[in-house]
Protein backbone atom coordinates (compact mmCIF):
# COMPACT_ATOMS: atom_id res chain seq x y z
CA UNK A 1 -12.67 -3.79 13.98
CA UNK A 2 -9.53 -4.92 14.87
CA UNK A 3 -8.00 -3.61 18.36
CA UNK A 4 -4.76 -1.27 17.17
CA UNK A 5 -4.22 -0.20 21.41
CA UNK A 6 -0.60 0.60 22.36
CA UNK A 7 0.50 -0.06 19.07
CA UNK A 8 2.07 2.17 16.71
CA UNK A 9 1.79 2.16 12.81
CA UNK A 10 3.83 3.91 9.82
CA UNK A 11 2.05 4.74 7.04
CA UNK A 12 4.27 6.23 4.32
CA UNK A 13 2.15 8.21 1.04
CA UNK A 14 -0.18 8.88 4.26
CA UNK A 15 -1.11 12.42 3.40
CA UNK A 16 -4.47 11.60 0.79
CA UNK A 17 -6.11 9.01 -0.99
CA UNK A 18 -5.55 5.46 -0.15
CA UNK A 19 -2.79 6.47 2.47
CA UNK A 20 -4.68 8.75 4.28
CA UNK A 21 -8.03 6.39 4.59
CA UNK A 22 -5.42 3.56 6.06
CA UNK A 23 -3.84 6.50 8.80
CA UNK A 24 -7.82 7.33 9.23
CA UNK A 25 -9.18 3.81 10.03
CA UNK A 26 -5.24 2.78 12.19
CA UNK A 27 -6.18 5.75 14.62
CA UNK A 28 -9.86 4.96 15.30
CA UNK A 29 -8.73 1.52 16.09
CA UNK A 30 -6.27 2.58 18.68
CA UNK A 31 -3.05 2.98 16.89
CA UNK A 32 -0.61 5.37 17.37
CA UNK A 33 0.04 6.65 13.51
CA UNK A 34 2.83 8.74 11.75
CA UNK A 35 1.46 9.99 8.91
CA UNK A 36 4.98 10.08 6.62
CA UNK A 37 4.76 11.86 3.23
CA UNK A 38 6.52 14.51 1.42
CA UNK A 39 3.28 16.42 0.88
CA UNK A 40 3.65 18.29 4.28
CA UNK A 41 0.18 20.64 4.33
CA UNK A 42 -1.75 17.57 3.56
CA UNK A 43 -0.51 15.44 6.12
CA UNK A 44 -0.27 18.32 8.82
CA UNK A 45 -4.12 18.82 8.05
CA UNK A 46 -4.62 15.06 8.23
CA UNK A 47 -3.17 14.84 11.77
CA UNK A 48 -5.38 17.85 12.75
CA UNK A 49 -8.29 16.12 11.55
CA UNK A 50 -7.36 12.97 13.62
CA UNK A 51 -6.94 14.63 16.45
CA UNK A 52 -9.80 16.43 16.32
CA UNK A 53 -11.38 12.60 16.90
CA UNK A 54 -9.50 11.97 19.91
CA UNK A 55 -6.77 9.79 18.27
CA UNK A 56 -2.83 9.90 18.31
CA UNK A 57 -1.05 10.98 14.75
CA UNK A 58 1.98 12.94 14.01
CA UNK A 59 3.12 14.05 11.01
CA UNK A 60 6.98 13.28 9.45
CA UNK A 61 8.08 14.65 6.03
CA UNK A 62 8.89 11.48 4.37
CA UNK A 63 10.63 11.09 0.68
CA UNK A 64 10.86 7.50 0.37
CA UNK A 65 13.50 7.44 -2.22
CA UNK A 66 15.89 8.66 0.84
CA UNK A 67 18.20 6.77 3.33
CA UNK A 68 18.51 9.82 5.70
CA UNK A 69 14.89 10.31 5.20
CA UNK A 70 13.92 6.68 6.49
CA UNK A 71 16.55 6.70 9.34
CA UNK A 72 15.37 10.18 10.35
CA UNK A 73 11.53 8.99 10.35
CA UNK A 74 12.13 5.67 12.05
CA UNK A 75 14.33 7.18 14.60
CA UNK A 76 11.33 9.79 15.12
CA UNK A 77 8.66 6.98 16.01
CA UNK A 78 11.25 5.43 18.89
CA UNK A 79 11.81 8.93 20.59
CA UNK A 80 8.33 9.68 20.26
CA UNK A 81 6.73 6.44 20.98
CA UNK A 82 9.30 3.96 21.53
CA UNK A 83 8.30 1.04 19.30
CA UNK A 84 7.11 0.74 15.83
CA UNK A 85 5.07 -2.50 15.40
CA UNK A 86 3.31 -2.23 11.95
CA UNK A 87 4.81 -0.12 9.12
CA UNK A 88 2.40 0.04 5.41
CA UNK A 89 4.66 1.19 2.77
CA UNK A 90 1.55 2.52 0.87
CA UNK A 91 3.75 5.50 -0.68
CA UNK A 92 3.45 4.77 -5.05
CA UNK A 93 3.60 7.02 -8.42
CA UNK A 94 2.00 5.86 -11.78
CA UNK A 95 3.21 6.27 -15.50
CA UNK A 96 0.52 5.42 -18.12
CA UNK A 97 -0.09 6.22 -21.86
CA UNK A 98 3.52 5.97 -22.78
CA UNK A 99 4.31 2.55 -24.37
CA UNK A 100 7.90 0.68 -23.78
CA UNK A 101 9.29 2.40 -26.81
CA UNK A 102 8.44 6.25 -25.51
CA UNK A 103 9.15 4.98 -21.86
CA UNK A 104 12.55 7.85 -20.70
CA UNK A 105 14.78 6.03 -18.62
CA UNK A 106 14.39 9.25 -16.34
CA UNK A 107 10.72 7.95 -15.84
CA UNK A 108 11.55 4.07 -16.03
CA UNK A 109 13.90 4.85 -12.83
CA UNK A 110 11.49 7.30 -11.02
CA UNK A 111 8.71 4.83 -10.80
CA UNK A 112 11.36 1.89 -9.47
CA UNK A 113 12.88 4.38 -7.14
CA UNK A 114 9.38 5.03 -5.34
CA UNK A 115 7.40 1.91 -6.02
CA UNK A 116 10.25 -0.77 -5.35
CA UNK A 117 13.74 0.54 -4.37
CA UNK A 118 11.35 2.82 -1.45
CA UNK A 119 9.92 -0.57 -0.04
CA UNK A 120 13.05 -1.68 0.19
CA UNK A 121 14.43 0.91 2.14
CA UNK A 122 11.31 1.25 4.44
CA UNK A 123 11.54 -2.28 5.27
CA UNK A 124 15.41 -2.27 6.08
CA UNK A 125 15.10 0.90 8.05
CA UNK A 126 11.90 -0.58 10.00
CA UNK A 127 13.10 -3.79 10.62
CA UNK A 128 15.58 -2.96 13.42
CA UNK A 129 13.23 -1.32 15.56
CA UNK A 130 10.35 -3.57 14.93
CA UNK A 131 12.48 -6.53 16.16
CA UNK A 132 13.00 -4.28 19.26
CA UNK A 133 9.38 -3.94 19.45
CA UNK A 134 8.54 -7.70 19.67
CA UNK A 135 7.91 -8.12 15.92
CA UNK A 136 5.04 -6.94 14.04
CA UNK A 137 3.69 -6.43 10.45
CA UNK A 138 4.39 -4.90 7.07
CA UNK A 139 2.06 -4.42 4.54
CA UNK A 140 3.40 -3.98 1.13
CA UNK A 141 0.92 -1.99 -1.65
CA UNK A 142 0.83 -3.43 -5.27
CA UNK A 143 -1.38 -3.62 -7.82
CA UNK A 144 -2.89 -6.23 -10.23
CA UNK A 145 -0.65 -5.13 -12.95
CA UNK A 146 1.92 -6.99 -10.54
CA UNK A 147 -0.31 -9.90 -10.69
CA UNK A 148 -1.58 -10.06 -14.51
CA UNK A 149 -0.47 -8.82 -17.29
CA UNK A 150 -0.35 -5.60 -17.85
CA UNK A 151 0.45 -2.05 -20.32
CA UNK A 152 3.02 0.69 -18.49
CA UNK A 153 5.93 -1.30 -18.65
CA UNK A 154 8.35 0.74 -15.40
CA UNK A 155 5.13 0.50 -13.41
CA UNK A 156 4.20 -3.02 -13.62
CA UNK A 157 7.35 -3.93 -13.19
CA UNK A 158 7.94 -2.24 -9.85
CA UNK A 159 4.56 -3.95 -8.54
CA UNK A 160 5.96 -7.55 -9.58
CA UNK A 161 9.47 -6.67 -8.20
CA UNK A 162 6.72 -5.63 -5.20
CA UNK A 163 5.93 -9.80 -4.93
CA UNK A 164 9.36 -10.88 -4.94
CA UNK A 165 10.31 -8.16 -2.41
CA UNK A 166 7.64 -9.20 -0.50
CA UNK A 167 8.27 -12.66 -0.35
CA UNK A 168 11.64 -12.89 0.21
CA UNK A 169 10.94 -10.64 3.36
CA UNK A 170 8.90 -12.87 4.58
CA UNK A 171 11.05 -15.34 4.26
CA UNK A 172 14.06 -13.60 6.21
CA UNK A 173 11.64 -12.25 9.01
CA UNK A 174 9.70 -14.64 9.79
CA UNK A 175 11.96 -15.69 13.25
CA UNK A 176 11.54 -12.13 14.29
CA UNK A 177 7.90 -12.64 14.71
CA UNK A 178 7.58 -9.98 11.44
CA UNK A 179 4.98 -10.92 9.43
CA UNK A 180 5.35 -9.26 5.60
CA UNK A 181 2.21 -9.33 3.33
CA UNK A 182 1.05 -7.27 0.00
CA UNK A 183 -2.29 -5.79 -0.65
CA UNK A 184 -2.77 -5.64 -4.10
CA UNK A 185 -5.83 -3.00 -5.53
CA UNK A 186 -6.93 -3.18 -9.26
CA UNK A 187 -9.01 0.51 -9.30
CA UNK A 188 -9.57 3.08 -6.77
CA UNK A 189 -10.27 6.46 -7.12
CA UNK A 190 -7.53 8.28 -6.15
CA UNK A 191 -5.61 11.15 -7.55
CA UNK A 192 -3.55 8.23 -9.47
CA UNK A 193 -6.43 7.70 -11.91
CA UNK A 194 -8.30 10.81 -11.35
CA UNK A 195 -7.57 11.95 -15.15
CA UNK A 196 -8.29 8.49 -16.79
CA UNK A 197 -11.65 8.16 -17.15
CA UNK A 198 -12.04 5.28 -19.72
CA UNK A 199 -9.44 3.16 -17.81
CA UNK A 200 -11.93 3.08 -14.60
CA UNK A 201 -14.63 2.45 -16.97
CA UNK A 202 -12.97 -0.09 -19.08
CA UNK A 203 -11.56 -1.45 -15.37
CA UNK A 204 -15.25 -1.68 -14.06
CA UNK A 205 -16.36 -3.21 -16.90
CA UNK A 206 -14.28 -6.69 -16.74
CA UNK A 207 -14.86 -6.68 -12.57
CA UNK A 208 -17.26 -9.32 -11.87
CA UNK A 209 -18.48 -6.65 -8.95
CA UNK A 210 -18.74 -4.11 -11.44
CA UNK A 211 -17.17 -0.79 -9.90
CA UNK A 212 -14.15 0.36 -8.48
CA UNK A 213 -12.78 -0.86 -4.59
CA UNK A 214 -13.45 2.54 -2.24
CA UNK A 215 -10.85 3.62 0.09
CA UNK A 216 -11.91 2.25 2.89
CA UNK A 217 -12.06 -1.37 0.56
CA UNK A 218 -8.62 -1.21 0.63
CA UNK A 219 -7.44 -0.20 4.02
CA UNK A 220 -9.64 -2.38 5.58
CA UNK A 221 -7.54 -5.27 4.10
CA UNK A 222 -4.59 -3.84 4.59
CA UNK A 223 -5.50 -3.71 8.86
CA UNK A 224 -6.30 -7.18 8.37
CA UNK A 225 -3.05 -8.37 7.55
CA UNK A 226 -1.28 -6.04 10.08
CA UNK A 227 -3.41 -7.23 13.02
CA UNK A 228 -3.17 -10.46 15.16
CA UNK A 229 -6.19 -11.90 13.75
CA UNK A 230 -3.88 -12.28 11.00
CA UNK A 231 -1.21 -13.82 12.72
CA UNK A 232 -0.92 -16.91 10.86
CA UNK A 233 -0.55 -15.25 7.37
CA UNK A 234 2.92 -13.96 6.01
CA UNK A 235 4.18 -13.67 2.71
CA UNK A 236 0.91 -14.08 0.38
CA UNK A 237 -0.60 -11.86 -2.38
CA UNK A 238 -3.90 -10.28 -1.50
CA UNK A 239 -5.95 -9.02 -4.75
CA UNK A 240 -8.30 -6.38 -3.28
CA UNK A 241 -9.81 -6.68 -6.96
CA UNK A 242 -13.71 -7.43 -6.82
CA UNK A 243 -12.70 -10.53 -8.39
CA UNK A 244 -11.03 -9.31 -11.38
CA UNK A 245 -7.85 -11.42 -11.34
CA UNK A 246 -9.33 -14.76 -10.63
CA UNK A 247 -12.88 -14.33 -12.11
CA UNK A 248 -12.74 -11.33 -14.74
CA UNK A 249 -11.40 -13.15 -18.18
CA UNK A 250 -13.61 -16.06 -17.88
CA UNK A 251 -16.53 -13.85 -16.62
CA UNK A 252 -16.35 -12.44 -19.68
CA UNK A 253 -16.07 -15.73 -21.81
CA UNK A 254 -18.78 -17.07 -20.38
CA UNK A 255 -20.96 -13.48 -20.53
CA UNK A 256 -20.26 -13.72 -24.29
CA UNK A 257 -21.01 -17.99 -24.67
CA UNK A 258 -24.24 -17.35 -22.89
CA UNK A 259 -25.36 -14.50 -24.51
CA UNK A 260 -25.52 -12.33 -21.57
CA UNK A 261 -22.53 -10.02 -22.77
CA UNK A 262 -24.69 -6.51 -23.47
């Protein structure tokens, strides 16, 4: 496992699921996590629970959507631990089963608000302070529906606007010594997909490792990136897929022109 000592981590949607497995596996590594999230009993019990181990987390009431929000969190982590070296703006809402047509605009502009226009004012509010700190990392969340084509229109579009975020970042850092990558999961069970059953199935069906990434599949990529074994890597496009972006079409071409396909 990578060595997270004397170095302190963001983590914003921190308080369950995906969020809360990257705060878990940051703290046993050494880091010094804030656990940022508007869902403030879940996160306050998260930072018990990492405590409990030993490790260092506090807990800041996060809405990602807000500039006073961000300046009041990052100004938070430099009183209380005076640097901020790797921020994971993990924070993401869904919209599914409503086609373009039926998409609100009310909906259309909630998803970009958290998905896209919140990464972009994590990493603008980070960026200052990380500098300070000697550089760093940020790890963006996506998704394969920012990679392939893909239904739900307002939330595939916020996970390709996610890329070009991303890169561009990257781009502009880079003499800073920040690195800026994106992790990008097809299916995990989290409360996201908790209520769409045939979509994991159907998901898990075209993966050439046939089942769903776990948690800890994700956030173990997503330490990767953020720690100095990965110091050569900066602006690329991680599918944390089981192969379903580069191998799941043609797996199932050639399951079907071989006869294997059940």
């Amino acid at each position: 496992m990578p060595n997270f000592a004397d170095k302190t981590v963001l983590i914003t949607g921190a308080s369950r699921g995906q969020g809360a497995a990257e705060a878990r596996l940051f703290a046993q590594a050494g880091a010094r996590v804030i656990v940022a999230d508007v869902l403030a009993e879940e996160g306050d019990a998260l930072v018990h629970d990492i405590r409990q181990t030993g490790n260092i987390a506090e807990f800041r009431k996060l809405d990602v959507t807000s500039e006073p929000d961000w300046a009041e969190a990052v100004a938070f982590t430099k009183a209380r631990f005076g640097a901020l070296h790797v921020l994971v703006n993990n924070a993401g809402v869904s919209l599914r089963g409503v086609d373009l047509e039926h998409t609100m605009r009310a909906d259309w502009e909630r998803i970009l608000a958290v998905n896209l226009t919140g990464v972009f004012l994590g990493i603008r509010a980070a960026v200052p302070l990380m500098r300070e700190s000697g550089g760093g990392a940020i790890v963006n969340i996506g998704s394969t529906a920012g990679i392939n084509g893909h239904f739900a229109a307002a939330y595939s579009t916020s996970k390709w606007g996610l890329r070009g975020l991303t890169k561009a970042a990257a781009m502009e850092y880079a003499a800073a010594k920040i690195r800026v990558n994106a992790v990008h999961p097809s299916i995990v069970p989290t409360p996201m997909v908790a209520a769409s059953a045939n979509f994991v199935e159907a998901m898990e069906y075209v993966t050439p490792l046939a089942r769903s990434a776990s948690l800890e599949d994700v956030a173990h990529a997503v330490m990767f990136l953020a720690s100095d074994e990965a110091a050569y890597l900066t602006g690329i496009d991680l599918p944390v897929d089981g192969g379903f972006t580069e191998l799941g079409a043609y797996r199932q071409v050639w399951l079907r022109a071989t006869g294997r396909a059940p």
